[in-house]
C-alpha atoms as a PDB file:
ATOM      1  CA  UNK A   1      98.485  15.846 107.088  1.00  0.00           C
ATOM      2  CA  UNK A   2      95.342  14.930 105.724  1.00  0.00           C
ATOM      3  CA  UNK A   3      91.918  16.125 106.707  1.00  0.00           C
ATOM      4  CA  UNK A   4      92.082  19.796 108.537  1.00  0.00           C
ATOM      5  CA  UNK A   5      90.435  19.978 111.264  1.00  0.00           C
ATOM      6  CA  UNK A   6      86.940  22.412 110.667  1.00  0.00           C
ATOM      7  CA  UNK A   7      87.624  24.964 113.605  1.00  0.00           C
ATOM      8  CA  UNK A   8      90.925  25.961 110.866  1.00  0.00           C
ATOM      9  CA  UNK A   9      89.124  27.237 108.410  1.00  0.00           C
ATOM     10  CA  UNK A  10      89.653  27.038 104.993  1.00  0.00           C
ATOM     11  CA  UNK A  11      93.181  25.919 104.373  1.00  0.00           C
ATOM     12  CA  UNK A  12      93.980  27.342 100.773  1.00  0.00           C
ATOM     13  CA  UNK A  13      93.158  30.601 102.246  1.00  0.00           C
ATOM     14  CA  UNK A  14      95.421  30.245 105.162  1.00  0.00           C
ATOM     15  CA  UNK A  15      98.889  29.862 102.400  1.00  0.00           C
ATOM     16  CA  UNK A  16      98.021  33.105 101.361  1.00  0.00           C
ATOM     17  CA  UNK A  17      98.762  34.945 104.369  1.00  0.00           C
ATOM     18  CA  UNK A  18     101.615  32.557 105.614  1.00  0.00           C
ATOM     19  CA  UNK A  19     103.075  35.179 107.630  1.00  0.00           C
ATOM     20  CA  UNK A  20     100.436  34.850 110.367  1.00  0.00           C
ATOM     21  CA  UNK A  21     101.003  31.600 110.903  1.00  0.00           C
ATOM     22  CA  UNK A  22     105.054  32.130 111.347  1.00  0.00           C
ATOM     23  CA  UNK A  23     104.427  32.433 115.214  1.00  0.00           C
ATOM     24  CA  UNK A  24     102.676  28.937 115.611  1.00  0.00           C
ATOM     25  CA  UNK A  25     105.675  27.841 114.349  1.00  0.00           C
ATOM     26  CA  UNK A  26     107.198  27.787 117.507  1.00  0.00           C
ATOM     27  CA  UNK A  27     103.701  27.046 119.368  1.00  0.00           C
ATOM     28  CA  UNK A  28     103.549  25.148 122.533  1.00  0.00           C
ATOM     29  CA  UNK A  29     101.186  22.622 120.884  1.00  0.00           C
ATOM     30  CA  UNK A  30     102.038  20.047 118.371  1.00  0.00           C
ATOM     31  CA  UNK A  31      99.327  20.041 116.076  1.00  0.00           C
ATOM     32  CA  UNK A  32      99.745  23.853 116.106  1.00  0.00           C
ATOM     33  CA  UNK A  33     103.180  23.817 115.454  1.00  0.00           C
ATOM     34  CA  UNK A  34     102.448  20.867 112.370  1.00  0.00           C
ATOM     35  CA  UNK A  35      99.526  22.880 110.754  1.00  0.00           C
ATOM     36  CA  UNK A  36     101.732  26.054 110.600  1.00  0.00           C
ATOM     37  CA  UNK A  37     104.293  24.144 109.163  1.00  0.00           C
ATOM     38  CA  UNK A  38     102.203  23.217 106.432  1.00  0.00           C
ATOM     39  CA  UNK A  39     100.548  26.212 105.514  1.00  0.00           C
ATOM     40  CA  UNK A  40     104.123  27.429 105.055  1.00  0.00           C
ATOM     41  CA  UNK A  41     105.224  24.839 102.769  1.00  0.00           C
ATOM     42  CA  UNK A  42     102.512  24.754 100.819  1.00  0.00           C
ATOM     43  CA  UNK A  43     102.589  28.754 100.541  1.00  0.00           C
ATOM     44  CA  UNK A  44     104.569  28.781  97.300  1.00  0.00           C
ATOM     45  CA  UNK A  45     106.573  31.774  98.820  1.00  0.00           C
ATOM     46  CA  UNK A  46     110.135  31.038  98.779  1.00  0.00           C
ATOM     47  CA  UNK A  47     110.286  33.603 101.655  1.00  0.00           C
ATOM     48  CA  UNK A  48     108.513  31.024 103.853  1.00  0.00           C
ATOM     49  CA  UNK A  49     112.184  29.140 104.248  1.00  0.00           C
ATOM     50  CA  UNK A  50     113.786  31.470 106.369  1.00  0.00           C
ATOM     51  CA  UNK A  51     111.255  31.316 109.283  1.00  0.00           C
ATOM     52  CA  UNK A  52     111.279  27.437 108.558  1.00  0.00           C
ATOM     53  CA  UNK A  53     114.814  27.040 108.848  1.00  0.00           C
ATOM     54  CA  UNK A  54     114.139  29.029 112.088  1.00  0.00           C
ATOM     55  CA  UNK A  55     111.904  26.142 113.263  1.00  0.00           C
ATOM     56  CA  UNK A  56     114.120  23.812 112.088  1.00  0.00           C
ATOM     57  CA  UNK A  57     116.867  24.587 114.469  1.00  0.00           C
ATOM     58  CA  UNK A  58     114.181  25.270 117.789  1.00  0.00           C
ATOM     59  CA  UNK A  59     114.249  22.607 120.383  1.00  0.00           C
ATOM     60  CA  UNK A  60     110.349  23.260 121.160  1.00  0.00           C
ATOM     61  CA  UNK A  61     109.723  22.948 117.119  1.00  0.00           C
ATOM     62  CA  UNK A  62     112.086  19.501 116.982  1.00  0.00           C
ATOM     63  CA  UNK A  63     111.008  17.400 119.861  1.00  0.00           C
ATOM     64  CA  UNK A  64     107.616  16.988 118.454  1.00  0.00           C
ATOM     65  CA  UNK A  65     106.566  18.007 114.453  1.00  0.00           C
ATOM     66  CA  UNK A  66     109.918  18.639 114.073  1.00  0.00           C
ATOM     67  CA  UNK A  67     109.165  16.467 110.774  1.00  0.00           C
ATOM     68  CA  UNK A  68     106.412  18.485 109.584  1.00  0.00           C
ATOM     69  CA  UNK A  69     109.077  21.283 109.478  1.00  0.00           C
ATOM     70  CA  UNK A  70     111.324  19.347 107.311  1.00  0.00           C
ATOM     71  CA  UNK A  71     108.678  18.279 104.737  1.00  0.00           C
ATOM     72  CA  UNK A  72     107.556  21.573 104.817  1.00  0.00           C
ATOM     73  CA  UNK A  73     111.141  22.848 102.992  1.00  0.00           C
ATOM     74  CA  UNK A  74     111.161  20.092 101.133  1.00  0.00           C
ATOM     75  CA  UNK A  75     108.065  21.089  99.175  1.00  0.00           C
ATOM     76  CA  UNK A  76     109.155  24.350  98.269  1.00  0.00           C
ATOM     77  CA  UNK A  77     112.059  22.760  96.417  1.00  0.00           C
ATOM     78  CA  UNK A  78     114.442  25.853  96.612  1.00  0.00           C
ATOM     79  CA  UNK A  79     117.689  24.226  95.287  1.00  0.00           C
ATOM     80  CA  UNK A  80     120.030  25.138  98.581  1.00  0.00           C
ATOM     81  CA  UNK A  81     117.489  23.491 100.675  1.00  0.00           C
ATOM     82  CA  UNK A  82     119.912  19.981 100.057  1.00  0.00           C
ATOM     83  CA  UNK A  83     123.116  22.110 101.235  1.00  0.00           C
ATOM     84  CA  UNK A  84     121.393  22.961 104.290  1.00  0.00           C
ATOM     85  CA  UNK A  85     119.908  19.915 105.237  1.00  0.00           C
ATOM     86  CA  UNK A  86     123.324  18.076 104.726  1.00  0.00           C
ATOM     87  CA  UNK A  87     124.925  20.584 107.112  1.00  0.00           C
ATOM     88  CA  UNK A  88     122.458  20.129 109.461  1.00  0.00           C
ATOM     89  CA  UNK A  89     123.371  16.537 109.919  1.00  0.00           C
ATOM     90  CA  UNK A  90     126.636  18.117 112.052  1.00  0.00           C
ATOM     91  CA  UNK A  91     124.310  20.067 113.809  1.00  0.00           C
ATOM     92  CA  UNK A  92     125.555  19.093 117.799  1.00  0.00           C
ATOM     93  CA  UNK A  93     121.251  18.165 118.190  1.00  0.00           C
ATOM     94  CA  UNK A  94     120.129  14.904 117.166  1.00  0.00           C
ATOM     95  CA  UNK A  95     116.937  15.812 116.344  1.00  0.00           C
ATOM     96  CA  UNK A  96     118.287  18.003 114.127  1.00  0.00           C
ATOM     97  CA  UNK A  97     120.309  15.795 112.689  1.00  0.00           C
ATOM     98  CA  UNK A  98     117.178  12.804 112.528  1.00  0.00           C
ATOM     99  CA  UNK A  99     114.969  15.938 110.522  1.00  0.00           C
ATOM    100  CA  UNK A 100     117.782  16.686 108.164  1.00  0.00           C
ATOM    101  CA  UNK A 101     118.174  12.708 107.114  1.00  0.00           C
ATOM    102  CA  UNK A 102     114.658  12.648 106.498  1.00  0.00           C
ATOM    103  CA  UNK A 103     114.412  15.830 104.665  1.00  0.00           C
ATOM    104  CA  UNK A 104     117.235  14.625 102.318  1.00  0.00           C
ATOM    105  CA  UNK A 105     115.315  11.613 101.461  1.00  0.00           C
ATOM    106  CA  UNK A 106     112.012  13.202 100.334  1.00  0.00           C
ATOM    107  CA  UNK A 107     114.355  15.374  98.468  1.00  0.00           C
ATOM    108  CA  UNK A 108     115.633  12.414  96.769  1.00  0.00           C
ATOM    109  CA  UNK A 109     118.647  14.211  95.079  1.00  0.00           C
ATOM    110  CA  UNK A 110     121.403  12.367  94.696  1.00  0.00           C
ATOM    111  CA  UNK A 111     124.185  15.114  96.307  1.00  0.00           C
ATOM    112  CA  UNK A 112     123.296  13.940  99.615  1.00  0.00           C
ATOM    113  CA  UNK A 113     124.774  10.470  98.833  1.00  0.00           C
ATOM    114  CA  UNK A 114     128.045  10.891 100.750  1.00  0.00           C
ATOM    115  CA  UNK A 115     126.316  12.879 103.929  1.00  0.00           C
ATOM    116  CA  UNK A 116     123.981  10.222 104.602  1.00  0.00           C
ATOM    117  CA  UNK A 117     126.434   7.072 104.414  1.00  0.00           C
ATOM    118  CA  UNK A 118     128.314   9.167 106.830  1.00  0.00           C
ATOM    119  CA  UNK A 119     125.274   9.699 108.732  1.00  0.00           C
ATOM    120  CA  UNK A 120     124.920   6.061 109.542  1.00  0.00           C
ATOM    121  CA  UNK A 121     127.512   5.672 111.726  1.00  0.00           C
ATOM    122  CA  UNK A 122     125.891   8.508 113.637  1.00  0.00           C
ATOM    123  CA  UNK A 123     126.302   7.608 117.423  1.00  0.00           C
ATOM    124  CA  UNK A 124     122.169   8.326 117.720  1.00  0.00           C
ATOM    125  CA  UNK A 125     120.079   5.893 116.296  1.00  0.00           C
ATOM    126  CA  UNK A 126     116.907   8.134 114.814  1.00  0.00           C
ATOM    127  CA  UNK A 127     119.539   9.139 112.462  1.00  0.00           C
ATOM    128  CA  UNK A 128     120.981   6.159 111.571  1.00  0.00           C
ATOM    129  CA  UNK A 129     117.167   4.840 111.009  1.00  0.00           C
ATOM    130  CA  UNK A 130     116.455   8.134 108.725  1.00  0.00           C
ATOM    131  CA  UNK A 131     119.752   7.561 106.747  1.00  0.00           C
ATOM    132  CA  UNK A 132     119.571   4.119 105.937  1.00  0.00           C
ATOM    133  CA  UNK A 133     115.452   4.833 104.880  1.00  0.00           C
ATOM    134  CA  UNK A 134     116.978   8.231 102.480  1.00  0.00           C
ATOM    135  CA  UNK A 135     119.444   5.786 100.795  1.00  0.00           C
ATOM    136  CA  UNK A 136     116.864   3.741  99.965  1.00  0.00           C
ATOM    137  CA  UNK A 137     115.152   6.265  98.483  1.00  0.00           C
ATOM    138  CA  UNK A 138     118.226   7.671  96.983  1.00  0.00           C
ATOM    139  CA  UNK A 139     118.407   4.441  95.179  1.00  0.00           C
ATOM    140  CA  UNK A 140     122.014   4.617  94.359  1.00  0.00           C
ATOM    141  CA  UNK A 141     123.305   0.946  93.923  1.00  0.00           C
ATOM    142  CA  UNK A 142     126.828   2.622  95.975  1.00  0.00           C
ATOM    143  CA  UNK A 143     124.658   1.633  99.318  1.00  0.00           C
ATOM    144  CA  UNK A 144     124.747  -1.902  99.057  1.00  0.00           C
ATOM    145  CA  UNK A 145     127.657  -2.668 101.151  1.00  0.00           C
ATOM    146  CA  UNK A 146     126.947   0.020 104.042  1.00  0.00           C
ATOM    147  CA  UNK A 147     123.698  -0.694 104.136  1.00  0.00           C
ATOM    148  CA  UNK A 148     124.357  -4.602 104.518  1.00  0.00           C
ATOM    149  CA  UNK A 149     126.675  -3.461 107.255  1.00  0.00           C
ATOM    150  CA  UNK A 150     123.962  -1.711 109.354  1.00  0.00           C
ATOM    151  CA  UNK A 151     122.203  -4.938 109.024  1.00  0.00           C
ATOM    152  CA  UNK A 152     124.391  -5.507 112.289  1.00  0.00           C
ATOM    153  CA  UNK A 153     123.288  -2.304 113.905  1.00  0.00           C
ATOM    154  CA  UNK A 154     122.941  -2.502 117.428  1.00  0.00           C
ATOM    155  CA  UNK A 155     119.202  -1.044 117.125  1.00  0.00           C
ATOM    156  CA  UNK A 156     116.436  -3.194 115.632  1.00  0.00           C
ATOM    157  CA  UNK A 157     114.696  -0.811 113.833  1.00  0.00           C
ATOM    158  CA  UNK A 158     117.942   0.634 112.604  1.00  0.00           C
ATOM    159  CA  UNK A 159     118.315  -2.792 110.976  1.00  0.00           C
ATOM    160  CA  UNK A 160     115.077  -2.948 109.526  1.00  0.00           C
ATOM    161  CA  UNK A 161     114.940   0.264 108.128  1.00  0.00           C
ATOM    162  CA  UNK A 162     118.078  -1.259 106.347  1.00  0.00           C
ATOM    163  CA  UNK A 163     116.561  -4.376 105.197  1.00  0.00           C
ATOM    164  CA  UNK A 164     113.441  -2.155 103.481  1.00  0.00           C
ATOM    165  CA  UNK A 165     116.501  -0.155 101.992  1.00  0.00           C
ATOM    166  CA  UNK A 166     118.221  -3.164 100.652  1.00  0.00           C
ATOM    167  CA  UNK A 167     114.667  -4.084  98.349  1.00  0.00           C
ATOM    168  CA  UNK A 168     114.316  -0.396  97.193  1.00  0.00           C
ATOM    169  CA  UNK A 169     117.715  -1.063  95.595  1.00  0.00           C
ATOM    170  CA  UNK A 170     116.870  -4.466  94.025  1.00  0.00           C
ATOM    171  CA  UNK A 171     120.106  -5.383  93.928  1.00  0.00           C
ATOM    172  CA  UNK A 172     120.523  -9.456  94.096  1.00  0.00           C
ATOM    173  CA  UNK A 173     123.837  -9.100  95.643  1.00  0.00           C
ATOM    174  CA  UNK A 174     121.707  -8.323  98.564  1.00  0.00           C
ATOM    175  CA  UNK A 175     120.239 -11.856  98.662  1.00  0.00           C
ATOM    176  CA  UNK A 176     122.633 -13.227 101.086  1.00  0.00           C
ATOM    177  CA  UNK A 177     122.832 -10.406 103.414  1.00  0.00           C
ATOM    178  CA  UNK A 178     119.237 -10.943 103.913  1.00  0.00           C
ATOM    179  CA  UNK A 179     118.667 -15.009 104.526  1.00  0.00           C
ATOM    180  CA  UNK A 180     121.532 -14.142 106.961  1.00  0.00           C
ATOM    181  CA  UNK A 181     118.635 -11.610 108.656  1.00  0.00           C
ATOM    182  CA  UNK A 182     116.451 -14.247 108.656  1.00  0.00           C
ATOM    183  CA  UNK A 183     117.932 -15.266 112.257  1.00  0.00           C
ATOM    184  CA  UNK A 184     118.205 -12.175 113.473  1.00  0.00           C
ATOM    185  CA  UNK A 185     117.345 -11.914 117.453  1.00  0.00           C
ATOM    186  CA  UNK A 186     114.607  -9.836 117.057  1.00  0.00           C
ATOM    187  CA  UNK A 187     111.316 -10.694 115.308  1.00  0.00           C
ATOM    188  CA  UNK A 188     110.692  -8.234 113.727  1.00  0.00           C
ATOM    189  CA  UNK A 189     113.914  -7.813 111.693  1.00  0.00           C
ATOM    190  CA  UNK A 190     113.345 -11.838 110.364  1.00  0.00           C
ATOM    191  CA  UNK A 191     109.819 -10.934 109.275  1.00  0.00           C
ATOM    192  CA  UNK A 192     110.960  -8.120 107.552  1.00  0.00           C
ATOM    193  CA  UNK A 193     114.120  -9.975 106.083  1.00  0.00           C
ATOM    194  CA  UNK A 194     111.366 -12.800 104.918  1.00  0.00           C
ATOM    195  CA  UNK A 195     109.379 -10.570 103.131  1.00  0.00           C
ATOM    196  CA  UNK A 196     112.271  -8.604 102.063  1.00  0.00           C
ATOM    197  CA  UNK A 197     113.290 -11.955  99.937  1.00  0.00           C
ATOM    198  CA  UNK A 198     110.005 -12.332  98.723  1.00  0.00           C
ATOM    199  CA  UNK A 199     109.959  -8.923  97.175  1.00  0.00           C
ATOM    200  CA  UNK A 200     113.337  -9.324  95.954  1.00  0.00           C
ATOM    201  CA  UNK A 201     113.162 -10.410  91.850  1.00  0.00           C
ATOM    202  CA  UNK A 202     113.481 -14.478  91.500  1.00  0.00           C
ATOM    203  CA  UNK A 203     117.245 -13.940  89.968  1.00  0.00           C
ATOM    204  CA  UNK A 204     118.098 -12.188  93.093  1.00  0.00           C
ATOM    205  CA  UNK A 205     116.586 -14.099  95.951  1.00  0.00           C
END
């Protein structure tokens, strides 16, 4: 999160005595909710997962810093952590669902290949944008083809999360996918298509 704000006190402290913060978890306030969020994942104590998980699955934790929850179990790298964030993408909440894509791609491990291309055909589009950004961080060169399909998703910033996934994969077959972009009805999706092909290598584009 950056800087911590000076009425906090001294944050290395605080991850000793996680438990104390486990109530502004579920705080009213988003910054709260964030900071506590932290301070757990950064605690070291693989205990810390269970109230997280907690958090995870509250509406008042989701709506707002619901991400700050995820990353938060993502840095304390217990190995189920990528079974439950891929079940959590059937969770009936979107925002559940949106957290869990995004977890899965900091976790970059490559199990959660098959969840997330079945995550992009998720009917909300947060999770369709956090999918197609976790493949790219996957890497795996098995995305090409769905993610040059959601280059026709009906949400712009579906699509450009799509096109920035297409370059993390650097694969040339991607080339024409992209000029194709490049008259795309919104302008934002042909800028990033133009500088997609610019950051492609000079075989590929």
């Amino acid at each position: 999160m950056g800087d911590w704000p000076e009425e906090w006190g001294a944050f290395e402290a605080e991850t000793e005595n996680w438990r104390l913060w486990v109530p502004a978890l579920f705080a009213a306030d988003e910054t709260t909710r964030a900071i506590a969020a932290e301070v757990l994942g950064t605690c070291g104590d693989v205990e810390a997962i269970r109230p997280l998980l907690a958090a995870l699955e509250s509406t008042r934790g989701m709506i707002a810093g619901g991400g700050a929850v995820a990353r938060a179990l993502v840095r304390l790298r217990d190995a189920w952590t990528v079974e439950v964030f891929a079940e959590a993408l059937h969770d009936h909440r979107p925002y559940v669902r949106r957290a869990a894509a995004e977890a899965l791609g900091w976790l970059q491990d490559i199990r959660s290949f098959d969840v997330l291309i079945a995550a992009l055909r998720d009917s909300f589009f947060g999770v369709r944008l956090e999918a197609s950004w976790a493949l790219g961080e996957l890497g795996d060169p098995r995305a090409l083809a769905p993610l040059v399909e959601k280059l026709q998703d009906e949400d712009e910033n579906v699509r450009r999360n799509a096109i920035e996934a297409l370059v993390r994969l650097g694969d040339p077959r991607a080339a024409p996918a992209l000029r194709a972009a490049l008259q795309d009805r919104d302008p934002g999706v042909r800028a990033a298509a133009e500088d997609a092909l610019n950051r492609l290598p000079p075989e590929a584009a």
